[in-house]
Protein backbone atom coordinates (compact mmCIF):
# COMPACT_ATOMS: atom_id res chain seq x y z
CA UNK A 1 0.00 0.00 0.00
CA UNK A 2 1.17 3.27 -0.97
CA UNK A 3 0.85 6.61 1.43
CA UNK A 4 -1.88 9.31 -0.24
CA UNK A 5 -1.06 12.96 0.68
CA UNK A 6 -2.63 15.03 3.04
CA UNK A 7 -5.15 16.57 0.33
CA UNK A 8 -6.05 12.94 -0.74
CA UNK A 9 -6.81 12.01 2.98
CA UNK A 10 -8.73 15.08 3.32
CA UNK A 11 -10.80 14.63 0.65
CA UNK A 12 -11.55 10.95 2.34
CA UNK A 13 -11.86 12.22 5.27
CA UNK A 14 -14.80 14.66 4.24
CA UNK A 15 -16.33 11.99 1.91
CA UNK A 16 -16.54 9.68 5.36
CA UNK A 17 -17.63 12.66 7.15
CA UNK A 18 -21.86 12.56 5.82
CA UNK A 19 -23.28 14.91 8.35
CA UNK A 20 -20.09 17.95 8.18
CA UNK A 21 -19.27 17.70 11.47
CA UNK A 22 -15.76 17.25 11.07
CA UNK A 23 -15.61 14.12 12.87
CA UNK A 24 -15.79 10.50 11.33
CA UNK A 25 -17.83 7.69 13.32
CA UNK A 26 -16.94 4.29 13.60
CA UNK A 27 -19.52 2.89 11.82
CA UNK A 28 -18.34 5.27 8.87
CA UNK A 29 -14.47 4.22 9.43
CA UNK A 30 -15.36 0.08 9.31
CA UNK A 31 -17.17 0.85 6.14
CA UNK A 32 -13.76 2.41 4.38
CA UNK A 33 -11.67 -0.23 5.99
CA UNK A 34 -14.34 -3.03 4.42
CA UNK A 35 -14.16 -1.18 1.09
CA UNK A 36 -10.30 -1.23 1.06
CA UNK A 37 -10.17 -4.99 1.92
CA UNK A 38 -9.74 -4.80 5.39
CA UNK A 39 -12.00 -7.54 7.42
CA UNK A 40 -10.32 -8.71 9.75
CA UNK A 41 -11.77 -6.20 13.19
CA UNK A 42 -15.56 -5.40 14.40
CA UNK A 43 -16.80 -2.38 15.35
CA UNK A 44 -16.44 -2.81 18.96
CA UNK A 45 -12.84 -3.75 18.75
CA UNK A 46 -11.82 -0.92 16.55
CA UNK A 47 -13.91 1.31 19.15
CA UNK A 48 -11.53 0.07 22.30
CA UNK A 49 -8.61 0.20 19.86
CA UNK A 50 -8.73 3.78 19.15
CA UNK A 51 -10.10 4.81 23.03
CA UNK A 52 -12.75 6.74 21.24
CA UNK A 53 -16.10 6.73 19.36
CA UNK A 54 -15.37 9.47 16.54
CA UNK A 55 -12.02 10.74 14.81
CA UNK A 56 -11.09 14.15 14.20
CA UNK A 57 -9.03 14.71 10.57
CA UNK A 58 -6.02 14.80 12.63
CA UNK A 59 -6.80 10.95 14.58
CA UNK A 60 -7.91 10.42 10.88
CA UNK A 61 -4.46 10.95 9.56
CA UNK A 62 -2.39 8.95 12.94
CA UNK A 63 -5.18 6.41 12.06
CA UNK A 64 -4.20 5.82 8.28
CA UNK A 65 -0.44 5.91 8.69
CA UNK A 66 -0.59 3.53 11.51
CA UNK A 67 -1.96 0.91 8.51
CA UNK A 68 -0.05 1.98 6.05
CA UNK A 69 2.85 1.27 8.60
CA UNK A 70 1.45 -2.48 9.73
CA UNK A 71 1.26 -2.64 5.92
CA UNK A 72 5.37 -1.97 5.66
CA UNK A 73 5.88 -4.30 8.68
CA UNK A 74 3.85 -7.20 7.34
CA UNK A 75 5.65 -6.91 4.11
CA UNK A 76 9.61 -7.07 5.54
CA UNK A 77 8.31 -10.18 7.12
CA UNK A 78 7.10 -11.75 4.48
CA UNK A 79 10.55 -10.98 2.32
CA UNK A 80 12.55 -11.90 5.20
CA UNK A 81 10.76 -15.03 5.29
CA UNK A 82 11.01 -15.65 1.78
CA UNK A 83 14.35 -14.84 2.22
CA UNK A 84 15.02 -17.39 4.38
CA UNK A 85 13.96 -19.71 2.79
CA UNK A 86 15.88 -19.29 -0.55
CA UNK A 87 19.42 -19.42 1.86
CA UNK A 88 17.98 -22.62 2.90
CA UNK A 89 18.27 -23.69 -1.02
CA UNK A 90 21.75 -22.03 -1.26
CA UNK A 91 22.88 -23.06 2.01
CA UNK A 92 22.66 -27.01 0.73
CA UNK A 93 24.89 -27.91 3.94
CA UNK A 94 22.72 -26.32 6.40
CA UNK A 95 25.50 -24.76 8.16
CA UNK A 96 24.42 -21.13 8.00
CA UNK A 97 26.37 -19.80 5.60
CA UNK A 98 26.72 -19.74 1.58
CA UNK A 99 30.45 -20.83 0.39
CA UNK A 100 31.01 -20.13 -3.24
CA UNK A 101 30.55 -23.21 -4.32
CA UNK A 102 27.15 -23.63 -2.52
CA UNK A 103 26.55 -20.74 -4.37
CA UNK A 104 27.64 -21.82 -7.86
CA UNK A 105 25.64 -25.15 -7.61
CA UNK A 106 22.65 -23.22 -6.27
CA UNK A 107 22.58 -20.82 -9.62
CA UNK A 108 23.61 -23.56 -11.69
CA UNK A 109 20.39 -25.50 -10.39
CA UNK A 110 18.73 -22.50 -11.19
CA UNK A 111 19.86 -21.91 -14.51
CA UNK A 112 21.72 -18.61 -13.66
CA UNK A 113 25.29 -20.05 -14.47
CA UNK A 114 26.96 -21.35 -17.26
CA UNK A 115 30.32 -22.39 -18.76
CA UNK A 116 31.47 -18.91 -19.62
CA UNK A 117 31.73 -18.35 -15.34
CA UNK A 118 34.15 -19.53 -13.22
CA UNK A 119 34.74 -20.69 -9.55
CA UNK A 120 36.59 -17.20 -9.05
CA UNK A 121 33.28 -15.44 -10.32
CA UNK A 122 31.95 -16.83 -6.77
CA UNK A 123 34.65 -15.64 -5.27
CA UNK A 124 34.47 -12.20 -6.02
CA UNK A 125 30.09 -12.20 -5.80
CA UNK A 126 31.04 -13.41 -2.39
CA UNK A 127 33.81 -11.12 -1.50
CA UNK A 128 31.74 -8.00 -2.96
CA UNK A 129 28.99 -8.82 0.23
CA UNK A 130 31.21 -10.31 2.73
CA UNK A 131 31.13 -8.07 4.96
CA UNK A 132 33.16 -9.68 7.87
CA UNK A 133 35.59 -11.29 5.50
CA UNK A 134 35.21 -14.85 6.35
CA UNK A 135 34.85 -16.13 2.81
CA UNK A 136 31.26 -17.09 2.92
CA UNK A 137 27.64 -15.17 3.27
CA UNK A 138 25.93 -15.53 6.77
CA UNK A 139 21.81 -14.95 6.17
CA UNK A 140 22.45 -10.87 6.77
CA UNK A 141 25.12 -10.62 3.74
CA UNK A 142 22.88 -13.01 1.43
CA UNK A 143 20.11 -10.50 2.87
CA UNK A 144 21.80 -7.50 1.62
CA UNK A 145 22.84 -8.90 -1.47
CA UNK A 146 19.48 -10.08 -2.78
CA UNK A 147 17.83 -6.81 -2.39
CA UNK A 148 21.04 -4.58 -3.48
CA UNK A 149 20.11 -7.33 -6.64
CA UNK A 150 16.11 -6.37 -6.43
CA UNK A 151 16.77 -2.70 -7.43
């Protein structure tokens, strides 16, 4: 999910906001959370969530960026998990960390390598993200270099 600007939100906001009052009900607030896909609360738990019955634009706006924020968080767990789980497929030795040729066989198996590379092409993919100099990739290095990769 992407973060709207304050004019967006207050445009929202005063759709929500039927009667001009410049406060948004609950009942109004479950009904844009239903129409952007989000089911997963009642009414009376959002109520004791947010201590109150009605949001001003300003609780509006702490309101919003507190999703949009769960949003990020559920995400970077989901890639770290994913994550994971692909240095498990390098890591064929399960010792916690990628040597280069764990990592040659792993793109190999993947049909990322061919005859044109070498041995010392691992070498120097590993060296360019081994950070403590130890010759292999420990789950934070492989971290770093799959999403240096990403962009």
């Amino acid at each position: 999910m992407f973060a709207l600007s304050t004019s967006h939100l207050q445009r929202i906001f005063n759709k929500l906001d039927k009667n001009g009052d410049g406060r948004v009900s609950i009942d109004e607030l479950m009904w844009l959370l239903q129409r952007i896909g989000i089911h997963t609360c009642r009414e009376d738990e959002l109520e004791l969530l947010l201590g109150k019955t009605t949001l001003d634009f300003i609780d509006f706006m702490f309101f919003y960026y507190a999703i949009i924020n769960t949003d990020d968080i559920k995400r970077d767990s989901l890639i770290d998990n994913d994550l994971h789980k692909a240095f498990e497929v390098f890591d064929s030795n399960g010792d916690g960390l990628i040597s280069s040729e764990e990592l040659q066989n792993a793109l190999s198996r993947l049909g990322l390598w061919d005859e044109h590379c070498s041995s010392q092409d691992c070498r120097s993919i590993i060296n360019l993200y081994d950070t403590n100099s130890d010759g292999f990739l420990d789950f934070e290095e492989f971290k770093n270099m799959m999403m240096f990769s990403e962009s």
